[in-house]
PDB file of N, CA and C in Angstrom:
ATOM      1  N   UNK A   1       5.062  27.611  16.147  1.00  0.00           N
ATOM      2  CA  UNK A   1       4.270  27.731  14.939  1.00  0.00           C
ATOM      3  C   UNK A   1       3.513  26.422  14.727  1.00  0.00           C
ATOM      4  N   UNK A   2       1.969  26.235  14.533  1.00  0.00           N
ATOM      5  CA  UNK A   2       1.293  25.197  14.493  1.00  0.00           C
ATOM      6  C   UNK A   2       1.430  24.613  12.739  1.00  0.00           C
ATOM      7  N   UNK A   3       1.911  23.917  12.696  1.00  0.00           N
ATOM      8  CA  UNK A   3       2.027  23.136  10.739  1.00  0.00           C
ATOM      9  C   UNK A   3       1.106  22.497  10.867  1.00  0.00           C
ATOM     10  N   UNK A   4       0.020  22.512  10.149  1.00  0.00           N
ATOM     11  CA  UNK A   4      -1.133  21.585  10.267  1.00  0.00           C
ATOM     12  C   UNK A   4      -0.852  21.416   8.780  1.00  0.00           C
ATOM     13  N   UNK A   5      -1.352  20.154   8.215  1.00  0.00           N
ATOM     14  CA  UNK A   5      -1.050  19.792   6.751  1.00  0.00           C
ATOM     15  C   UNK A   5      -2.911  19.958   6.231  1.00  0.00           C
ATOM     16  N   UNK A   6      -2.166  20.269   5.091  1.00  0.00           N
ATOM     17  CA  UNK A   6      -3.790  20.726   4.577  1.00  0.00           C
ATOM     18  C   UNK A   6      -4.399  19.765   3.396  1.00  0.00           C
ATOM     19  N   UNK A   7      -5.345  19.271   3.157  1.00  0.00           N
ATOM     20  CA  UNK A   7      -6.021  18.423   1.953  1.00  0.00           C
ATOM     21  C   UNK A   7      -5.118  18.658   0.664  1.00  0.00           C
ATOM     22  N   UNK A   8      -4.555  19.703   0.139  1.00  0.00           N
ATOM     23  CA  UNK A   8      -4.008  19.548  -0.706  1.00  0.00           C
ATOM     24  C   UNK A   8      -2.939  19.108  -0.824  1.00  0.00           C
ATOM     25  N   UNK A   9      -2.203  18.847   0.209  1.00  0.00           N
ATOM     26  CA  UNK A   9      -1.287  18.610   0.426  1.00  0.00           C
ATOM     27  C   UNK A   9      -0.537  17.145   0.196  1.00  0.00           C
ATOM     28  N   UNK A  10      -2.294  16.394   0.311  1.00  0.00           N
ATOM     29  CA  UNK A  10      -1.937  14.488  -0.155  1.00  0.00           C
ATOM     30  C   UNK A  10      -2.283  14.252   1.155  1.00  0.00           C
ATOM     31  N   UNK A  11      -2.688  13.148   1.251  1.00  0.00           N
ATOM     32  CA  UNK A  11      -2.907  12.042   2.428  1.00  0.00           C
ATOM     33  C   UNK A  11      -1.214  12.147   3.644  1.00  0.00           C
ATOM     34  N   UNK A  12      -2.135  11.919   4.964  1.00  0.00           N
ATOM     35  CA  UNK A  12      -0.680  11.889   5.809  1.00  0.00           C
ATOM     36  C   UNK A  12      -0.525  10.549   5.751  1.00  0.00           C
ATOM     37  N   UNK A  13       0.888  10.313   6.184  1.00  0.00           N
ATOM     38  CA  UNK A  13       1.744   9.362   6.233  1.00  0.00           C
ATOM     39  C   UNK A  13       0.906   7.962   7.091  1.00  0.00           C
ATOM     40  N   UNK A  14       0.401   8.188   7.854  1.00  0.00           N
ATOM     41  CA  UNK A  14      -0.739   7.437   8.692  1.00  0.00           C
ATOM     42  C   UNK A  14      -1.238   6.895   8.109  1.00  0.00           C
ATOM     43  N   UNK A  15      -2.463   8.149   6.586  1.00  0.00           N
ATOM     44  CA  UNK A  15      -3.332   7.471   6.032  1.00  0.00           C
ATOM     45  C   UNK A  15      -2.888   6.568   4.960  1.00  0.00           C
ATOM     46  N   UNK A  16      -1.798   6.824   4.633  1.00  0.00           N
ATOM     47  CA  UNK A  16      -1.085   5.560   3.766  1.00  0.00           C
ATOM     48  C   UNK A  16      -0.781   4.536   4.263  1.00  0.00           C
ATOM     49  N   UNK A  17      -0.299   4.879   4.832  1.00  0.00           N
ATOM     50  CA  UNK A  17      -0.111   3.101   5.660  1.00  0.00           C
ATOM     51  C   UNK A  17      -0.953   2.455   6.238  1.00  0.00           C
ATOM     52  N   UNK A  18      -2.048   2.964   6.730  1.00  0.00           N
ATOM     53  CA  UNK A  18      -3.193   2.376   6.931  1.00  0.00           C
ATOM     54  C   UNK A  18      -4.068   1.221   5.791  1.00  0.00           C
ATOM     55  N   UNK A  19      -3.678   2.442   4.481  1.00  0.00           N
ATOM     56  CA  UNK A  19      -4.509   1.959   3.298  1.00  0.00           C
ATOM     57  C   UNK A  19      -3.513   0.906   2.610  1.00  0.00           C
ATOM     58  N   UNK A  20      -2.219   1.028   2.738  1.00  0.00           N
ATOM     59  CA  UNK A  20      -1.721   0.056   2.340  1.00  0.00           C
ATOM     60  C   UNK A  20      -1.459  -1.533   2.841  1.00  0.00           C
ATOM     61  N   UNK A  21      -2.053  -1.344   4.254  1.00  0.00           N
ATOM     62  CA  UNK A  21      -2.968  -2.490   5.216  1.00  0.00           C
ATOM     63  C   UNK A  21      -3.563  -2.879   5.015  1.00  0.00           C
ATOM     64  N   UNK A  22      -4.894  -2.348   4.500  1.00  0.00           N
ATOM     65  CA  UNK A  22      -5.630  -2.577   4.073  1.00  0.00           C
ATOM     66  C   UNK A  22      -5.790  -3.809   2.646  1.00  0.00           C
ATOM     67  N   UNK A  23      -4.629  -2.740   1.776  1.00  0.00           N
ATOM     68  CA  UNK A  23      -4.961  -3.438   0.205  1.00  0.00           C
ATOM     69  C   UNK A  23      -4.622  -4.629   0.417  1.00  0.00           C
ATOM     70  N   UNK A  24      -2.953  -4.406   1.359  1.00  0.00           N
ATOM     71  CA  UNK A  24      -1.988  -6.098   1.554  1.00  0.00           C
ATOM     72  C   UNK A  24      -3.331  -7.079   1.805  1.00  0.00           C
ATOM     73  N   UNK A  25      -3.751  -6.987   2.832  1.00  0.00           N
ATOM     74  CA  UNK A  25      -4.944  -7.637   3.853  1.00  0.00           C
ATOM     75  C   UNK A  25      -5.906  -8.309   2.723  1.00  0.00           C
ATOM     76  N   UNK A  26      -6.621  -7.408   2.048  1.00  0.00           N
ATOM     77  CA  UNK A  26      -7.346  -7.756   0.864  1.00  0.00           C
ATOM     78  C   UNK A  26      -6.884  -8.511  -0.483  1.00  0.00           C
ATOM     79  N   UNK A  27      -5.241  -8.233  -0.717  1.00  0.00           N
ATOM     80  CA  UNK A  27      -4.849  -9.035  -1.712  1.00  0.00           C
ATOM     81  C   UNK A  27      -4.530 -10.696  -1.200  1.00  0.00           C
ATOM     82  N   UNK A  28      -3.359 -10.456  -0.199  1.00  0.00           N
ATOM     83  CA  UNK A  28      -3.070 -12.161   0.132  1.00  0.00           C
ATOM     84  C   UNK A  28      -3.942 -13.122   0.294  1.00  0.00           C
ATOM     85  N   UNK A  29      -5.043 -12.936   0.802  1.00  0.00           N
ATOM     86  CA  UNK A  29      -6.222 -14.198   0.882  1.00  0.00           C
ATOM     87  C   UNK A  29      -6.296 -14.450  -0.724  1.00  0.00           C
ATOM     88  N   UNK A  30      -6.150 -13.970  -1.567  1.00  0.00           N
ATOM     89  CA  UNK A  30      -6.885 -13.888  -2.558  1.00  0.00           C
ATOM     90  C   UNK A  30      -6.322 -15.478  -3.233  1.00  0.00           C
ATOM     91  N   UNK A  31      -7.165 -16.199  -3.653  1.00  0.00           N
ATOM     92  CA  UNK A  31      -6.591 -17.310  -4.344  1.00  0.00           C
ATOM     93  C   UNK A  31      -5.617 -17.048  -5.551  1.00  0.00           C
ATOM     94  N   UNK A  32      -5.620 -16.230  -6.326  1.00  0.00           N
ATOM     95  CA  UNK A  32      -4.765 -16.139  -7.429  1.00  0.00           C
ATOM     96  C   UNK A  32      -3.430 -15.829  -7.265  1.00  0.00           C
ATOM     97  N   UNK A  33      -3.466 -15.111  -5.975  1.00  0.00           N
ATOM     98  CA  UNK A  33      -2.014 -14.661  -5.737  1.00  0.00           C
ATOM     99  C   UNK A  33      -1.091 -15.516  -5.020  1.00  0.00           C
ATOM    100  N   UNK A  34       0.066 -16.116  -6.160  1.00  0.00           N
ATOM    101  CA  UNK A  34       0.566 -17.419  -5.397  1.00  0.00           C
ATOM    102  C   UNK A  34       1.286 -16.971  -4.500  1.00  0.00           C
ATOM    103  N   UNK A  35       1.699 -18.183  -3.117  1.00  0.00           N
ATOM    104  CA  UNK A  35       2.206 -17.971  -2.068  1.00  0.00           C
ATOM    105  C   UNK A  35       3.367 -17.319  -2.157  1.00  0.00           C
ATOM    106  N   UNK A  36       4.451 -17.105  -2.960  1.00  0.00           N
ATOM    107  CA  UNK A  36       5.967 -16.104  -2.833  1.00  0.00           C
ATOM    108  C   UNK A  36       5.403 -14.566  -2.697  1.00  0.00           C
ATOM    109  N   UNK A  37       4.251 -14.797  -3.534  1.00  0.00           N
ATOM    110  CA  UNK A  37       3.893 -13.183  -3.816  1.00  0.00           C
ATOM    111  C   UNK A  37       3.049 -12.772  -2.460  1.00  0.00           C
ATOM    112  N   UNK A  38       2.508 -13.173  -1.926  1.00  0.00           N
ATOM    113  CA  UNK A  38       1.840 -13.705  -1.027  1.00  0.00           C
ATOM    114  C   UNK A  38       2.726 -12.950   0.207  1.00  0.00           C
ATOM    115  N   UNK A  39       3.845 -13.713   0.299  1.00  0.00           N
ATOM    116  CA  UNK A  39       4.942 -13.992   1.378  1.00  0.00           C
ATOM    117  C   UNK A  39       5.579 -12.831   1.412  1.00  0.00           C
ATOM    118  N   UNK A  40       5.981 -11.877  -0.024  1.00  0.00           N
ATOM    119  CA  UNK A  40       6.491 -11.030   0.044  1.00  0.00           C
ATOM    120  C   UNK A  40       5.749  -9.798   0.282  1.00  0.00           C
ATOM    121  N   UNK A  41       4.289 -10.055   0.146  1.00  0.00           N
ATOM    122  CA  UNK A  41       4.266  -8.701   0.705  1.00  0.00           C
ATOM    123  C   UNK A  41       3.657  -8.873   2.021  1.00  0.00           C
ATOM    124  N   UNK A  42       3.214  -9.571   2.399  1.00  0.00           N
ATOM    125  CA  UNK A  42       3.509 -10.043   3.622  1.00  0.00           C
ATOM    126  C   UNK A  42       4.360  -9.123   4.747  1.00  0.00           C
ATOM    127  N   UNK A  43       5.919  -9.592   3.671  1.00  0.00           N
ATOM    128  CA  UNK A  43       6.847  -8.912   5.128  1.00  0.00           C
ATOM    129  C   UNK A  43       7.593  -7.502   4.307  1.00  0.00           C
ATOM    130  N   UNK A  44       6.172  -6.675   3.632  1.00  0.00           N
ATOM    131  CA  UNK A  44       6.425  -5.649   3.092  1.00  0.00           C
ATOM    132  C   UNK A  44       6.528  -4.387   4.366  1.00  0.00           C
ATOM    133  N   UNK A  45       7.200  -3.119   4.567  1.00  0.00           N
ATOM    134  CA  UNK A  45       7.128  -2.249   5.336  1.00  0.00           C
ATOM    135  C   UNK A  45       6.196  -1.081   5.165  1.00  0.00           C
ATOM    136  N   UNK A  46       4.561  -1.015   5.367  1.00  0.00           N
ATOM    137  CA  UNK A  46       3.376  -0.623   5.058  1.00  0.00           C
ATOM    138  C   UNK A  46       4.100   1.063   5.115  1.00  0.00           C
ATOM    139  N   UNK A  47       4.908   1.251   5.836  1.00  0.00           N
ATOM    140  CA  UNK A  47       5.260   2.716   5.864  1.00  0.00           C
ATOM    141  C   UNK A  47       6.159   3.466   4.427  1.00  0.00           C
ATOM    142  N   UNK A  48       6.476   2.182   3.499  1.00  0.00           N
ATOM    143  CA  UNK A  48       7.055   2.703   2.414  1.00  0.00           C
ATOM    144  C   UNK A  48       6.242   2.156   1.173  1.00  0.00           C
ATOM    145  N   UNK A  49       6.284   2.900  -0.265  1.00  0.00           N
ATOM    146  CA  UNK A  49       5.445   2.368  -0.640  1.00  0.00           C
ATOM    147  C   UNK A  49       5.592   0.917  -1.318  1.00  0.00           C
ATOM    148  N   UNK A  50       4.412   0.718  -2.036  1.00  0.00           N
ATOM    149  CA  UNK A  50       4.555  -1.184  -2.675  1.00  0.00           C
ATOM    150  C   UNK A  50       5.856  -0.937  -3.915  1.00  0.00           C
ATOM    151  N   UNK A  51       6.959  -2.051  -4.037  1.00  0.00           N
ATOM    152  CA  UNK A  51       7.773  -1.742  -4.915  1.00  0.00           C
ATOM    153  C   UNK A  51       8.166  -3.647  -5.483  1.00  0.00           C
ATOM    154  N   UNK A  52       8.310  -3.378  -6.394  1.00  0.00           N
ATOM    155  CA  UNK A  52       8.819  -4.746  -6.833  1.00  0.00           C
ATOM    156  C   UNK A  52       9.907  -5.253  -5.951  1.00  0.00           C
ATOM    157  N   UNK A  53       9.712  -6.472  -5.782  1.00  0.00           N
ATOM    158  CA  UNK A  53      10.955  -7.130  -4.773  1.00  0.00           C
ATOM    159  C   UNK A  53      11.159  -8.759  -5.726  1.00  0.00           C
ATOM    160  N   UNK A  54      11.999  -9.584  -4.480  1.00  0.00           N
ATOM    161  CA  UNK A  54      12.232 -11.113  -5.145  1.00  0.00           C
ATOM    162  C   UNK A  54      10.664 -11.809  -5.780  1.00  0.00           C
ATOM    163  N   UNK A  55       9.811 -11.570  -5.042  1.00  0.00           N
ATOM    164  CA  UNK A  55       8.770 -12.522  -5.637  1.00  0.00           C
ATOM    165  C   UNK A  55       7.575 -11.498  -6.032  1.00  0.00           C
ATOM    166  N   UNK A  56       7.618 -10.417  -6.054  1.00  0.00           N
ATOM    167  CA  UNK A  56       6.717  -9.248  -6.164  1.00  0.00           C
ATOM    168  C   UNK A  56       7.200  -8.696  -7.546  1.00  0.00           C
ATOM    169  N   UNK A  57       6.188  -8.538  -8.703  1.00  0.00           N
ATOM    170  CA  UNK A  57       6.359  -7.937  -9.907  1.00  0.00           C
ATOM    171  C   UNK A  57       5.720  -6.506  -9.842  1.00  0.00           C
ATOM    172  N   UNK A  58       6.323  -5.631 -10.837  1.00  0.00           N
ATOM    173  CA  UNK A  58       6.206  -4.339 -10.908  1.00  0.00           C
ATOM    174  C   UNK A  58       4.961  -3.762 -10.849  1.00  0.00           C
ATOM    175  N   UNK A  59       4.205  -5.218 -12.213  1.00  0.00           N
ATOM    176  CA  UNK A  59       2.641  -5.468 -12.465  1.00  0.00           C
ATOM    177  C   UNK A  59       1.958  -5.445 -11.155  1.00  0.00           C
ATOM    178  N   UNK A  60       2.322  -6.237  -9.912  1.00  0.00           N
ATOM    179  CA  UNK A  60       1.522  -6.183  -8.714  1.00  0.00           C
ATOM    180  C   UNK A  60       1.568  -5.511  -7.724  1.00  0.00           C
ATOM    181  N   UNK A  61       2.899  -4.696  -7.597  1.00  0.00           N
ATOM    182  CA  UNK A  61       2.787  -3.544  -6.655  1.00  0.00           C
ATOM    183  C   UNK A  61       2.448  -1.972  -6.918  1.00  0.00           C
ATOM    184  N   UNK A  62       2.786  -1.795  -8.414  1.00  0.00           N
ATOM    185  CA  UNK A  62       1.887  -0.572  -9.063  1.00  0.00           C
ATOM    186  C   UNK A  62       0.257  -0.458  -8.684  1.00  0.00           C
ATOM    187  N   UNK A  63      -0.353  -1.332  -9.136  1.00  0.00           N
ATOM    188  CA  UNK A  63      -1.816  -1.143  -8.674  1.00  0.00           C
ATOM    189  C   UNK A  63      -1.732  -1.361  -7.341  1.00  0.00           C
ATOM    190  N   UNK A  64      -1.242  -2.108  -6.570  1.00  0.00           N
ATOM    191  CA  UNK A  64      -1.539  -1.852  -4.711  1.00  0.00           C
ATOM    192  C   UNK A  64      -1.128  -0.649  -4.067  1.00  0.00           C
ATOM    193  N   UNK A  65      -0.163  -0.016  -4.898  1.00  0.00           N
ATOM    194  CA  UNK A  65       0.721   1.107  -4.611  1.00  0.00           C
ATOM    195  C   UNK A  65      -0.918   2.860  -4.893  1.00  0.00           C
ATOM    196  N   UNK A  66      -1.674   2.701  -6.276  1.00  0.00           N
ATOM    197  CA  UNK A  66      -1.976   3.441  -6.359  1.00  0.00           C
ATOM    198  C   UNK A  66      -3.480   3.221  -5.601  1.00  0.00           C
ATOM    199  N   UNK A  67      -3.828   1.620  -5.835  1.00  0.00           N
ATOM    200  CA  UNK A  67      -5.091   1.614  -4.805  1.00  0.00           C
ATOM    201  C   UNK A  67      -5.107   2.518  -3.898  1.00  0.00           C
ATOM    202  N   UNK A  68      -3.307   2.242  -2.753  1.00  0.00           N
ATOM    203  CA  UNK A  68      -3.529   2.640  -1.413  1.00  0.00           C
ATOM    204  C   UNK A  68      -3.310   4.061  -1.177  1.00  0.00           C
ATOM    205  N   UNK A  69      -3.139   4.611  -2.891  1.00  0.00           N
ATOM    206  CA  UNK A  69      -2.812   6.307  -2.515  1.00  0.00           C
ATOM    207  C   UNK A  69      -4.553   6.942  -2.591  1.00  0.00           C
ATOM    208  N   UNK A  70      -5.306   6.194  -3.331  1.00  0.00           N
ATOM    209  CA  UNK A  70      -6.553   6.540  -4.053  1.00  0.00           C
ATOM    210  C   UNK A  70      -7.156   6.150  -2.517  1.00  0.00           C
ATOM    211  N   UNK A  71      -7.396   5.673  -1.775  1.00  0.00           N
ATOM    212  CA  UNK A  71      -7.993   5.242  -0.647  1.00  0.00           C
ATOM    213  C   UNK A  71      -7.375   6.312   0.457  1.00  0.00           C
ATOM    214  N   UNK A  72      -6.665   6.321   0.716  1.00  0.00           N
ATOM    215  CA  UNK A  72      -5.791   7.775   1.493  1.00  0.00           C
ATOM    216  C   UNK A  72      -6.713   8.648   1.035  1.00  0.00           C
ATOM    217  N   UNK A  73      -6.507   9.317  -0.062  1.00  0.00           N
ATOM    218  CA  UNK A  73      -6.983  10.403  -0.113  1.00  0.00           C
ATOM    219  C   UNK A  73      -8.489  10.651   0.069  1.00  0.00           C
ATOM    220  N   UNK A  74      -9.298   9.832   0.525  1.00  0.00           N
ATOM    221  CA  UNK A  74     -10.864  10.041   0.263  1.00  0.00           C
ATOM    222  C   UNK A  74     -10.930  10.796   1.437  1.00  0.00           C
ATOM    223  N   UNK A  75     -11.914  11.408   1.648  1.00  0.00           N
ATOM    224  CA  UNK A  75     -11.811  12.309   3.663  1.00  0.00           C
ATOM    225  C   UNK A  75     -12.781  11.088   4.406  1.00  0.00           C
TER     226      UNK A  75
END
């Protein structure tokens, strides 16, 4: 039986992690974001989503979290 996943279905697992490459990539250069925060997502696992950790606040992985769902989903 062929399962092909369909648009409604949400972004595949690929395209999330891709996009959440992306956001990491685009946030750490960023001057404002000091180096712990920096560091931690850094050695974040792009295959799960952004979650508060030791140097990562709730405030900064919520918006990277929905950036990288909002970017997934575009075709």
């Amino acid at each position: 039986m062929d399962r092909r996943k369909t648009r409604a279905s949400g972004p595949s697992d690929e395209s999330l992690r891709i996009a959440r490459t992306i956001v990491c990539y685009e946030a750490c250069p960023d001057s404002e974001v000091p180096h712990a925060v920096a560091r931690g997502l850094w050695a974040h696992d792009m295959n799960s989503p952004f979650a508060a950790g030791e140097h990562v606040s709730v405030n900064a992985a919520r918006p990277m979290e929905e950036r990288a769902c909002r970017e997934a989903a575009q075709p």
